[in-house]
N, C-alpha and C. Protein backbone atom coordinates (compact mmCIF):
# COMPACT_ATOMS: atom_id res chain seq x y z
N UNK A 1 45.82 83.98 165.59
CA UNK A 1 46.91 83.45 164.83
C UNK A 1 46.58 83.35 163.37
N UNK A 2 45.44 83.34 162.98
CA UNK A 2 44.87 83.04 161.57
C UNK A 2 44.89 84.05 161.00
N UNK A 3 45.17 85.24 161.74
CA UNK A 3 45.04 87.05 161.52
C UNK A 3 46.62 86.97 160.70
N UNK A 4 47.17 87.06 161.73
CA UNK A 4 49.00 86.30 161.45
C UNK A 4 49.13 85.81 160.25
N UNK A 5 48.74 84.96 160.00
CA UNK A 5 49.24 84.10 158.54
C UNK A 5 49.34 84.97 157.35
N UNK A 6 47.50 85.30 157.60
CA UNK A 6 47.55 85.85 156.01
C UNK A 6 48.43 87.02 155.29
N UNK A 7 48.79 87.64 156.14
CA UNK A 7 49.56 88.95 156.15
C UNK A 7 50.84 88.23 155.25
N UNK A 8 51.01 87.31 156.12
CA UNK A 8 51.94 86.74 155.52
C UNK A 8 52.04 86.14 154.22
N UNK A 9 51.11 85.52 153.85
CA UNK A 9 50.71 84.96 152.54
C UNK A 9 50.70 86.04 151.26
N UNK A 10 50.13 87.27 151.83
CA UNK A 10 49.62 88.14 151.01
C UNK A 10 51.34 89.21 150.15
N UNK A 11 52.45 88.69 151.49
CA UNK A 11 53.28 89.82 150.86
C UNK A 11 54.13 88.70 150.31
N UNK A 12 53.92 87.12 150.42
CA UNK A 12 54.70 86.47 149.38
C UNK A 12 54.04 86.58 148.08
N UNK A 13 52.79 86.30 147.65
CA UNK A 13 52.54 86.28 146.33
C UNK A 13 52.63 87.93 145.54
N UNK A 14 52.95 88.81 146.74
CA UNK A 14 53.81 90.26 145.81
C UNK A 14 55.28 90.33 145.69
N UNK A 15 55.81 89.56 146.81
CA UNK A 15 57.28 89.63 146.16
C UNK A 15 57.41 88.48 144.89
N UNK A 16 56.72 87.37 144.66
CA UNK A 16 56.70 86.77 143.25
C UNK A 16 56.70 87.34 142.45
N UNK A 17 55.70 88.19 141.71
CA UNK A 17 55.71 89.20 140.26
C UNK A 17 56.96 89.71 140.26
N UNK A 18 57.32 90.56 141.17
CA UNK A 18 58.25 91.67 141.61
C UNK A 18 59.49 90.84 140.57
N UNK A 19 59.93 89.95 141.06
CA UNK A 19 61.34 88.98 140.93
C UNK A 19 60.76 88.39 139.57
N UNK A 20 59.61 88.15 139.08
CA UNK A 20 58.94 87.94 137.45
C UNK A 20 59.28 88.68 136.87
N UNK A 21 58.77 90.08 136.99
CA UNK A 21 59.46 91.25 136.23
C UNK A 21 60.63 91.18 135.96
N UNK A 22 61.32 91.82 137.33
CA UNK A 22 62.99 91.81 137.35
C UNK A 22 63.41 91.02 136.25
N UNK A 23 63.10 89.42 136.06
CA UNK A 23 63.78 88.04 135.23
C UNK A 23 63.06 88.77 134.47
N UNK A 24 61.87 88.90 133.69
CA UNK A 24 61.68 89.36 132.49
C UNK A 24 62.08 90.28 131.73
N UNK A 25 62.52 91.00 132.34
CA UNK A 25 62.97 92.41 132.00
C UNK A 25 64.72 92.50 131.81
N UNK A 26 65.35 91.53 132.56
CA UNK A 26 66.43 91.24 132.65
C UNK A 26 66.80 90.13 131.24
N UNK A 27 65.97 89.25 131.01
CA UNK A 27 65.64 88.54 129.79
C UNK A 27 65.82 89.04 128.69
N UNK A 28 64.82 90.25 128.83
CA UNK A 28 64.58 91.13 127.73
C UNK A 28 65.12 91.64 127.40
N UNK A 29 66.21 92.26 128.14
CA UNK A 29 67.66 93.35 127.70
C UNK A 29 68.93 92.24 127.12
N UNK A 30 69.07 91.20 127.32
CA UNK A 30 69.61 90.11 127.25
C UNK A 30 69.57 89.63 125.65
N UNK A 31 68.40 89.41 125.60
CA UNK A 31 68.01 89.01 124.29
C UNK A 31 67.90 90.37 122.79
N UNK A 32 67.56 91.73 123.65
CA UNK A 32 68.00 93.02 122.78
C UNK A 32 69.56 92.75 122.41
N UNK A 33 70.45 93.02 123.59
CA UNK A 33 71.86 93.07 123.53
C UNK A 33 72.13 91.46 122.45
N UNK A 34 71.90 90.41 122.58
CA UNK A 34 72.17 89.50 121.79
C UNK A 34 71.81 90.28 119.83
N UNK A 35 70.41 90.65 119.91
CA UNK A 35 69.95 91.24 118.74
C UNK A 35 70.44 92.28 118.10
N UNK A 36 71.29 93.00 118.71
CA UNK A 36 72.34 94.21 118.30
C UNK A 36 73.31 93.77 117.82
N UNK A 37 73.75 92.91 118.78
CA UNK A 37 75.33 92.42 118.55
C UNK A 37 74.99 91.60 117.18
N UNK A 38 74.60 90.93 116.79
CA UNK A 38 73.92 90.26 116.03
C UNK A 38 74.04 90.93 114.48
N UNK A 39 72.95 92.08 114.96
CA UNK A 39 72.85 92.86 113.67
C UNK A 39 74.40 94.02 112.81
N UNK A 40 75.06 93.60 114.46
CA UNK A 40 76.04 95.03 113.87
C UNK A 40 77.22 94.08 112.98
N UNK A 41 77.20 92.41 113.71
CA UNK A 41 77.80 91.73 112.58
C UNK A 41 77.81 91.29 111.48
N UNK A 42 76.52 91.06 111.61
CA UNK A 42 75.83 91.08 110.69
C UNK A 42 76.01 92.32 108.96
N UNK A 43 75.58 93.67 109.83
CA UNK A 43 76.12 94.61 108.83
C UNK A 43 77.94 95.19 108.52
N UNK A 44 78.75 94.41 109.95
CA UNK A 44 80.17 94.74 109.00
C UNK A 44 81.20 93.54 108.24
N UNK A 45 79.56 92.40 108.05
CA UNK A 45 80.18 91.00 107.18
C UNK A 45 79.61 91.77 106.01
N UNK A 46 78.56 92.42 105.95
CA UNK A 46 77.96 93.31 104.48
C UNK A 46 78.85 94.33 104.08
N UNK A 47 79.58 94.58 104.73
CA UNK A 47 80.54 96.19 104.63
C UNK A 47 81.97 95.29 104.17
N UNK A 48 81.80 94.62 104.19
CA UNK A 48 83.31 93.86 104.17
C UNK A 48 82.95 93.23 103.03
N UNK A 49 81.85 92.61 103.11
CA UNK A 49 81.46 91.64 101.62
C UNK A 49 81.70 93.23 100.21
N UNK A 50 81.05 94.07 100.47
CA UNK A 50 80.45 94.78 99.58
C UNK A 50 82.33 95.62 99.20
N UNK A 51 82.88 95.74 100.31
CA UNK A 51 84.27 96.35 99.97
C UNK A 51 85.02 95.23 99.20
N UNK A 52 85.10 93.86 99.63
CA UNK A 52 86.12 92.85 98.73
C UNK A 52 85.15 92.85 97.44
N UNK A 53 84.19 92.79 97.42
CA UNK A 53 83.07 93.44 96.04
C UNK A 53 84.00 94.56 94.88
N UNK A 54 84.25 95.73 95.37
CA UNK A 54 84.29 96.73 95.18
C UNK A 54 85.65 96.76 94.85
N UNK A 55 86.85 96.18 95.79
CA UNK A 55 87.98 95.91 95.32
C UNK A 55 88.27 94.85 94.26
N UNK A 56 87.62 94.15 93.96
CA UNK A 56 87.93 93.00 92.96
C UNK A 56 87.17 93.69 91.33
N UNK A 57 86.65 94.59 92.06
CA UNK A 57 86.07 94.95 90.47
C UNK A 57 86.83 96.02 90.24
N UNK A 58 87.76 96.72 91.08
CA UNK A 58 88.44 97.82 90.54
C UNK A 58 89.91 96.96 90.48
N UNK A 59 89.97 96.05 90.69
CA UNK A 59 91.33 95.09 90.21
C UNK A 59 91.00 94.36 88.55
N UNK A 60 89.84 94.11 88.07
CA UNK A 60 89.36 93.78 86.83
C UNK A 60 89.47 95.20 86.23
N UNK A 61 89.21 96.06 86.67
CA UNK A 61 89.16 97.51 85.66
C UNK A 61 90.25 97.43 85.76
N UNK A 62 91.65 97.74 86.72
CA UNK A 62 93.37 97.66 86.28
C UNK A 62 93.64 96.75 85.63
N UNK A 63 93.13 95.06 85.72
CA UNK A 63 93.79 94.09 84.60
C UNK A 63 93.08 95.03 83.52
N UNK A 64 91.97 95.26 83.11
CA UNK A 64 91.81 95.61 81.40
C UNK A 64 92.73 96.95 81.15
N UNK A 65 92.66 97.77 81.86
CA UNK A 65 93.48 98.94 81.43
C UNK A 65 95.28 98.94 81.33
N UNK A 66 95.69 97.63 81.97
CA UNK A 66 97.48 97.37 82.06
C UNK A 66 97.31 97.08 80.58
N UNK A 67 98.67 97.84 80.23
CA UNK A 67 99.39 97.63 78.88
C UNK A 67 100.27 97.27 79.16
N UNK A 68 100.97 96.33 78.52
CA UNK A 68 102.38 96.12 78.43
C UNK A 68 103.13 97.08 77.67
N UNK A 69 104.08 97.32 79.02
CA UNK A 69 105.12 98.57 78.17
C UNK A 69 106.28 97.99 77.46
N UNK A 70 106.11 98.66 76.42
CA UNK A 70 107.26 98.33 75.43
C UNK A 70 108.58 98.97 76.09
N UNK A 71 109.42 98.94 75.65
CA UNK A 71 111.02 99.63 75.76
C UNK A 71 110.62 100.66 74.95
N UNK A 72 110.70 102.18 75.83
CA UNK A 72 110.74 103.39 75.12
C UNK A 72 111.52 103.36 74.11
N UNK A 73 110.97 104.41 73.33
CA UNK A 73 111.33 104.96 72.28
C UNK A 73 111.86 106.28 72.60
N UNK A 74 112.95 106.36 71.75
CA UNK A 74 113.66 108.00 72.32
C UNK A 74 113.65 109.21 70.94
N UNK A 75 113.01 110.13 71.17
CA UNK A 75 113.93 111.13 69.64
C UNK A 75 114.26 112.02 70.37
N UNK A 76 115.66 112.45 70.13
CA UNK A 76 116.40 113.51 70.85
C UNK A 76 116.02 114.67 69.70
N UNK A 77 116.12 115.84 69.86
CA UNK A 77 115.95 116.91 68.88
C UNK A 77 116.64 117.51 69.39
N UNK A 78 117.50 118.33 67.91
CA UNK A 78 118.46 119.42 67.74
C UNK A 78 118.76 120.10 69.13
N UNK A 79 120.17 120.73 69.35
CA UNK A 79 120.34 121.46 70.40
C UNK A 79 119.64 122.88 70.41
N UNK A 80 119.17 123.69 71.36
CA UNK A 80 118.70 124.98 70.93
C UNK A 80 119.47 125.82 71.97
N UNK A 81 119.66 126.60 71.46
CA UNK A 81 120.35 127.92 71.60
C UNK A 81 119.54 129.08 72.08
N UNK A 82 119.44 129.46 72.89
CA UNK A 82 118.25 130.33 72.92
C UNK A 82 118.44 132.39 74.21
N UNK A 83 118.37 132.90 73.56
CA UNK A 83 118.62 133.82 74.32
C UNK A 83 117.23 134.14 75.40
N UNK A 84 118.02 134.11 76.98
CA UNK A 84 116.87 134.16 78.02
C UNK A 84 116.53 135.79 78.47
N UNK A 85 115.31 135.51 78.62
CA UNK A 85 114.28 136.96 79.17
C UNK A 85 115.41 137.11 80.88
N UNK A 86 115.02 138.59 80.95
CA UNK A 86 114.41 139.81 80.82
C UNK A 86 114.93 140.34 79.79
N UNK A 87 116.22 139.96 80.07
CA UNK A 87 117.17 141.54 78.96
C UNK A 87 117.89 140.92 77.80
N UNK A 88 118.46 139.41 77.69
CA UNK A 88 118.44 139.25 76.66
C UNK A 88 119.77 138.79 76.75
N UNK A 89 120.60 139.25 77.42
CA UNK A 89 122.05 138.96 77.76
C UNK A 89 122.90 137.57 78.27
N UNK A 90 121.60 136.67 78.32
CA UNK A 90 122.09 135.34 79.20
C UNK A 90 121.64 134.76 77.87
N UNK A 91 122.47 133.88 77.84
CA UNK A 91 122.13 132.31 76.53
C UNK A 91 121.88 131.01 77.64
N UNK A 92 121.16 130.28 76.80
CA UNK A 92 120.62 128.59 77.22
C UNK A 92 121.04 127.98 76.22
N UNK A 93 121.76 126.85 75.97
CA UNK A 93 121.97 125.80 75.32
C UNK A 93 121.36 124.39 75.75
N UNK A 94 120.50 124.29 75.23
CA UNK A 94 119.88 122.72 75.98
C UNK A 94 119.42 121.67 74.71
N UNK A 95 119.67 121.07 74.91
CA UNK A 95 119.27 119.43 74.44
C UNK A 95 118.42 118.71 75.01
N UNK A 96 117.08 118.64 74.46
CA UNK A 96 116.01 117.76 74.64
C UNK A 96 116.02 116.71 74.17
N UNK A 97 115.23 115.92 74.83
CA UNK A 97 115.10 114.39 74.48
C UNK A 97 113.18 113.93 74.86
N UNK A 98 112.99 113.09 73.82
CA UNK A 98 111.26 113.53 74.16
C UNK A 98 111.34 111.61 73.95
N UNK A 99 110.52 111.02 75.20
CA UNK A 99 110.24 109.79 75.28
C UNK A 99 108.56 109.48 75.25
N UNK A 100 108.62 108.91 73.66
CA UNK A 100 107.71 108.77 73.11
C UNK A 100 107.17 106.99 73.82
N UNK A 101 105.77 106.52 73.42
CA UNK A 101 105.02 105.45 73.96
C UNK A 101 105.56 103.87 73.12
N UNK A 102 105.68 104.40 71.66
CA UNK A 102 105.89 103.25 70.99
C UNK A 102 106.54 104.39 69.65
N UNK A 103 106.76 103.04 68.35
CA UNK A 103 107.21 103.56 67.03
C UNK A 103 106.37 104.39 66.70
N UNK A 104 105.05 103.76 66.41
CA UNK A 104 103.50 104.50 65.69
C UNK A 104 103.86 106.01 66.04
N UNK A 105 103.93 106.17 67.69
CA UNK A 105 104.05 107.45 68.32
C UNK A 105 104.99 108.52 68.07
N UNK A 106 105.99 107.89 67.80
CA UNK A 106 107.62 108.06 67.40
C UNK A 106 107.29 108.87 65.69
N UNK A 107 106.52 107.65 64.90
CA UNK A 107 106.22 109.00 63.55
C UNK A 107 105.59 110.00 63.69
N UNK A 108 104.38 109.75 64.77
CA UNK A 108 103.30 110.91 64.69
C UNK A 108 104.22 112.04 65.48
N UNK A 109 104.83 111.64 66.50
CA UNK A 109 105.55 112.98 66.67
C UNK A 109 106.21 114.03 65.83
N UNK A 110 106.74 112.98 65.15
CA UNK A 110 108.09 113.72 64.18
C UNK A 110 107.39 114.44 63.13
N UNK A 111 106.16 114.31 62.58
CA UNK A 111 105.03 115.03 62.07
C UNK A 111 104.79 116.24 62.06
N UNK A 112 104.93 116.69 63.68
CA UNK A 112 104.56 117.68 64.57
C UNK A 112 105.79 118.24 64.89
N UNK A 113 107.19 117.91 64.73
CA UNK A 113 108.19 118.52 65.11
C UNK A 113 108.88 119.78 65.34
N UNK A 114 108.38 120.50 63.70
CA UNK A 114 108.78 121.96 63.60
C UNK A 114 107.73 122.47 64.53
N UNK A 115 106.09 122.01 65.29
CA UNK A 115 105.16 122.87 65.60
C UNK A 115 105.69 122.87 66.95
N UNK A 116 106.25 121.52 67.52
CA UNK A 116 106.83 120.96 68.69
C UNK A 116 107.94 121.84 69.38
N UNK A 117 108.73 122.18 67.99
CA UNK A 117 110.17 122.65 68.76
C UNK A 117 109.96 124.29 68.87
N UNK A 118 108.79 124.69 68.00
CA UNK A 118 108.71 126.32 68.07
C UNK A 118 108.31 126.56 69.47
N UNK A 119 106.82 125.54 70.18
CA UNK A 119 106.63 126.13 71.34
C UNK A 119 107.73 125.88 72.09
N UNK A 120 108.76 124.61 72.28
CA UNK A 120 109.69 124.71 73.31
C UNK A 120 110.50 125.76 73.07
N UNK A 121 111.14 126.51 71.73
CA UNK A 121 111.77 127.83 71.78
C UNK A 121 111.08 128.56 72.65
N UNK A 122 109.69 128.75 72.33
CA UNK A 122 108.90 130.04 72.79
C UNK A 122 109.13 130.32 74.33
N UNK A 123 108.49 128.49 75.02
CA UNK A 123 108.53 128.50 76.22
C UNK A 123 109.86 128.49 76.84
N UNK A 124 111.36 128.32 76.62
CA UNK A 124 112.72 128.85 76.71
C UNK A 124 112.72 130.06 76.77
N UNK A 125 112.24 130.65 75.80
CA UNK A 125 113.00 132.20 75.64
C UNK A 125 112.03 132.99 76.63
N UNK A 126 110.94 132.74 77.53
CA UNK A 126 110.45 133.01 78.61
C UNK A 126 110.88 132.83 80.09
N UNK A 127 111.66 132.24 80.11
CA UNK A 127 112.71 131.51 81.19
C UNK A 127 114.03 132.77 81.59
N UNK A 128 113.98 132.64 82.77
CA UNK A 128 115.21 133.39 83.28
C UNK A 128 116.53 132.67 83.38
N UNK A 129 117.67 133.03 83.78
CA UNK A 129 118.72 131.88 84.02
C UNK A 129 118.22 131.32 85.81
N UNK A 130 118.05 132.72 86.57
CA UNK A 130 117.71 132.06 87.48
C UNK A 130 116.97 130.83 87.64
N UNK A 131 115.96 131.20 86.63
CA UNK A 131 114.84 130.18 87.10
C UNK A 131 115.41 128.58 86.85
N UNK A 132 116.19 128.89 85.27
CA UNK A 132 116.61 127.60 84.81
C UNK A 132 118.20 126.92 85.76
N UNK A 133 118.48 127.58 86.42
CA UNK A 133 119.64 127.13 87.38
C UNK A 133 119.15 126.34 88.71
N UNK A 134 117.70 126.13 88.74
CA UNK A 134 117.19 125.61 90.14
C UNK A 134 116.30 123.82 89.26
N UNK A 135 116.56 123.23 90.25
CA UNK A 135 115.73 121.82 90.25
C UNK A 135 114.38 121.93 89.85
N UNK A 136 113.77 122.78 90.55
CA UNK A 136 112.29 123.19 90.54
C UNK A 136 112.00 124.05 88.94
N UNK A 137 113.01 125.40 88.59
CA UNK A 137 112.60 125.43 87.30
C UNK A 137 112.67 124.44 85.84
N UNK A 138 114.21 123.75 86.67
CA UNK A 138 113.87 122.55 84.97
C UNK A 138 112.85 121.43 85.25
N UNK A 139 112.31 121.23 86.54
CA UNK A 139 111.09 120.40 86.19
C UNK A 139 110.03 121.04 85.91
N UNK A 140 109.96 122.43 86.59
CA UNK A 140 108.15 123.47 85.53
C UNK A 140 108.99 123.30 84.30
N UNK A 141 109.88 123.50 83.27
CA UNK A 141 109.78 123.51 81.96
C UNK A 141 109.40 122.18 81.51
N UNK A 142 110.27 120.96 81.98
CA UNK A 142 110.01 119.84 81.75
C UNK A 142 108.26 119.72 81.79
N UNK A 143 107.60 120.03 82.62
CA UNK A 143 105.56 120.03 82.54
C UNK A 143 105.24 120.61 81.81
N UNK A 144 106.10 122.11 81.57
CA UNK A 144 106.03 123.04 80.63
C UNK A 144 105.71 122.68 78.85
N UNK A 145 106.79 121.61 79.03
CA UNK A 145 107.38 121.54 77.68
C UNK A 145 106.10 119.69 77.07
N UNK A 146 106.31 119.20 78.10
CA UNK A 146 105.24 117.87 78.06
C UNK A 146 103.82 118.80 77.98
N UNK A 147 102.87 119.39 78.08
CA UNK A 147 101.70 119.93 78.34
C UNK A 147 101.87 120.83 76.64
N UNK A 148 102.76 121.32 76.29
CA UNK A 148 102.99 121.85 75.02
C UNK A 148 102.71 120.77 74.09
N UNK A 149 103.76 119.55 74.31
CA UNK A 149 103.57 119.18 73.45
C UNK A 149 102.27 118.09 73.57
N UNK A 150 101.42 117.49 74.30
CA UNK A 150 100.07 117.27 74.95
C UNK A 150 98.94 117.72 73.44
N UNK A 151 99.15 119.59 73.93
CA UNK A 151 98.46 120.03 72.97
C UNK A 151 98.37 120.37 71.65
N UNK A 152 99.88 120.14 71.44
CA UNK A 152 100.52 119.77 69.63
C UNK A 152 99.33 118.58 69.26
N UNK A 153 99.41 117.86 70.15
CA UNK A 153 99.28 116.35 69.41
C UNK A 153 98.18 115.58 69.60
N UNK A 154 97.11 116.75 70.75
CA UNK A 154 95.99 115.91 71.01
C UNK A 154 94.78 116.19 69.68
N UNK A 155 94.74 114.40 69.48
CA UNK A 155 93.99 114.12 68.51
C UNK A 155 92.43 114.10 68.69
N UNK A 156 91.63 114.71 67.74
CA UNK A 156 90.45 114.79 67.50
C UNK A 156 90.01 113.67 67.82
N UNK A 157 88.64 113.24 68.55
CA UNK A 157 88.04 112.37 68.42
C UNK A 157 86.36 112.36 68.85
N UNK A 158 85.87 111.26 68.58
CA UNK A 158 84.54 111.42 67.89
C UNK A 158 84.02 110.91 69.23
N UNK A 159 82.63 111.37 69.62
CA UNK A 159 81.80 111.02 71.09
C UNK A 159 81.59 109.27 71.10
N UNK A 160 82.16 109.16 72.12
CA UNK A 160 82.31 107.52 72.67
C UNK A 160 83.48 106.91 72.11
N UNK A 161 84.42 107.32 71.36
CA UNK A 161 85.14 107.07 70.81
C UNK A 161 86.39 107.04 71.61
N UNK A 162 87.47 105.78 71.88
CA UNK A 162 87.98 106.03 73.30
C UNK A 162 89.50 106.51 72.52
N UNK A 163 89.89 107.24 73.90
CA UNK A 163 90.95 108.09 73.91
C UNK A 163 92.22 107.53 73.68
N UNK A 164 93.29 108.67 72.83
CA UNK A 164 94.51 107.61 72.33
C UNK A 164 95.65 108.12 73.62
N UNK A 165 96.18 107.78 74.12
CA UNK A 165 97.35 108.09 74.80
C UNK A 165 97.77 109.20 74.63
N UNK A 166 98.08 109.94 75.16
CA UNK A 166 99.40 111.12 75.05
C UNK A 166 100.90 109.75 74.20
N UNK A 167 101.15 110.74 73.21
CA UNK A 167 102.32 110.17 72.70
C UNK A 167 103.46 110.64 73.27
N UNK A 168 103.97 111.30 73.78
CA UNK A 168 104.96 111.87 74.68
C UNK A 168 104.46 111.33 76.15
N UNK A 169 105.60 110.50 76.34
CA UNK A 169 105.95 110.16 78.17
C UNK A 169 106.47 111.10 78.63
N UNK A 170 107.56 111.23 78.78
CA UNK A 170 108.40 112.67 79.36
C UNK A 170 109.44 113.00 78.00
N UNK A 171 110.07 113.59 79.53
CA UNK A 171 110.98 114.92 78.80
C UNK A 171 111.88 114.91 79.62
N UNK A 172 113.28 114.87 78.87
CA UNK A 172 114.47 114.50 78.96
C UNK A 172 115.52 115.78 79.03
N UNK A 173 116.30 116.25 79.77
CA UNK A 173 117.35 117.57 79.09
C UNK A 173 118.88 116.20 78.86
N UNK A 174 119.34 116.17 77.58
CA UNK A 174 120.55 115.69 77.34
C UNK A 174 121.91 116.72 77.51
N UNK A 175 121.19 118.15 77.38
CA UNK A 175 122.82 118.64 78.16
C UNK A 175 121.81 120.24 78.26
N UNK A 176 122.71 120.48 79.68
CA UNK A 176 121.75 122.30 79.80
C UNK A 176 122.85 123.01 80.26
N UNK A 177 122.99 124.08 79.43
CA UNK A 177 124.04 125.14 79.35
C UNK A 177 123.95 126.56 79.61
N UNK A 178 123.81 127.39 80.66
CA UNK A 178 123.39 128.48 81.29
C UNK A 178 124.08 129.26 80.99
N UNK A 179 124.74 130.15 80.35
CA UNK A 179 125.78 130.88 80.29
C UNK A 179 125.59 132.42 80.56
């Protein structure tokens, strides 16, 4: 009978470790999974900190860069008359209107006027009727005619020296006549 026992004794103190492990190991994944979860909140309270970061400083760069807009300024210029490409046989009558930033802008344009109104002839008398009878061609002239005058008026300036506005907002047609 004493043969008996031990057998017995011998396979309890191996199923002990066995069930040690298991809990340790079970512990151990326990306390990883806690340490993940942990860290991944960890890094999207940093992702979140670093974005309301990132948004509040590009809301300080829009407060410094908002201007208060004045009430445009308008100069309408002369009607032009203009005979349209290919052949020569179609006339345009149109009336521009050029919406300047402020007064200051309003003289410096008018400065530039005769250089102003030659390219909008130029860029007219390149124009078909077709083209100018569609939505889509009077807004390419309208970019046309803003980008002209862009480069009338862009002023020289010196390195670091910050940039003045485009003095022309848009571009206006007050009457367009296809004939």
């Amino acid at each position: 009978m004493a043969t008996a026992n031990k057998p017995a004794e011998t396979a309890t103190p191996v199923a002990k470790p066995k069930s040690k492990r298991l809990l340790m190991v079970g512990v151990l994944l326990v306390l990883m999974a806690v340490a993940v979860a942990g860290g991944w909140l960890y890094l999207q309270k940093r992702n979140a900190d670093i974005m309301l970061g990132v948004e509040e400083e590009h809301e300080e760069e829009e407060e410094e860069v908002v201007v208060e807009m004045a009430a445009p300024v308008y100069l309408p210029l002369d009607t032009m008359v203009i005979n349209l490409a290919p052949d020569g046989d179609r006339v345009a009558q149109i009336g521009i209107t050029l919406e300047v930033i402020d007064n200051a802008a309003l003289e410096r344009v008018k400065n530039y006027l005769p250089a102003l109104r030659s390219d909008i002839l130029l860029l007219l008398s390149q124009r078909t009727a077709e083209e100018l009878l569609t939505n889509e061609g009077k807004e390419k002239l309208k970019a046309d005619i803003l980008a002209s005058a862009a480069a009338q008026l862009k002023a020289p300036r010196k390195p670091g020296e910050r940039r003045m506005p485009q003095p022309v907002r848009k571009v206006h047609f007050s009457s367009f006549i296809v004939q």
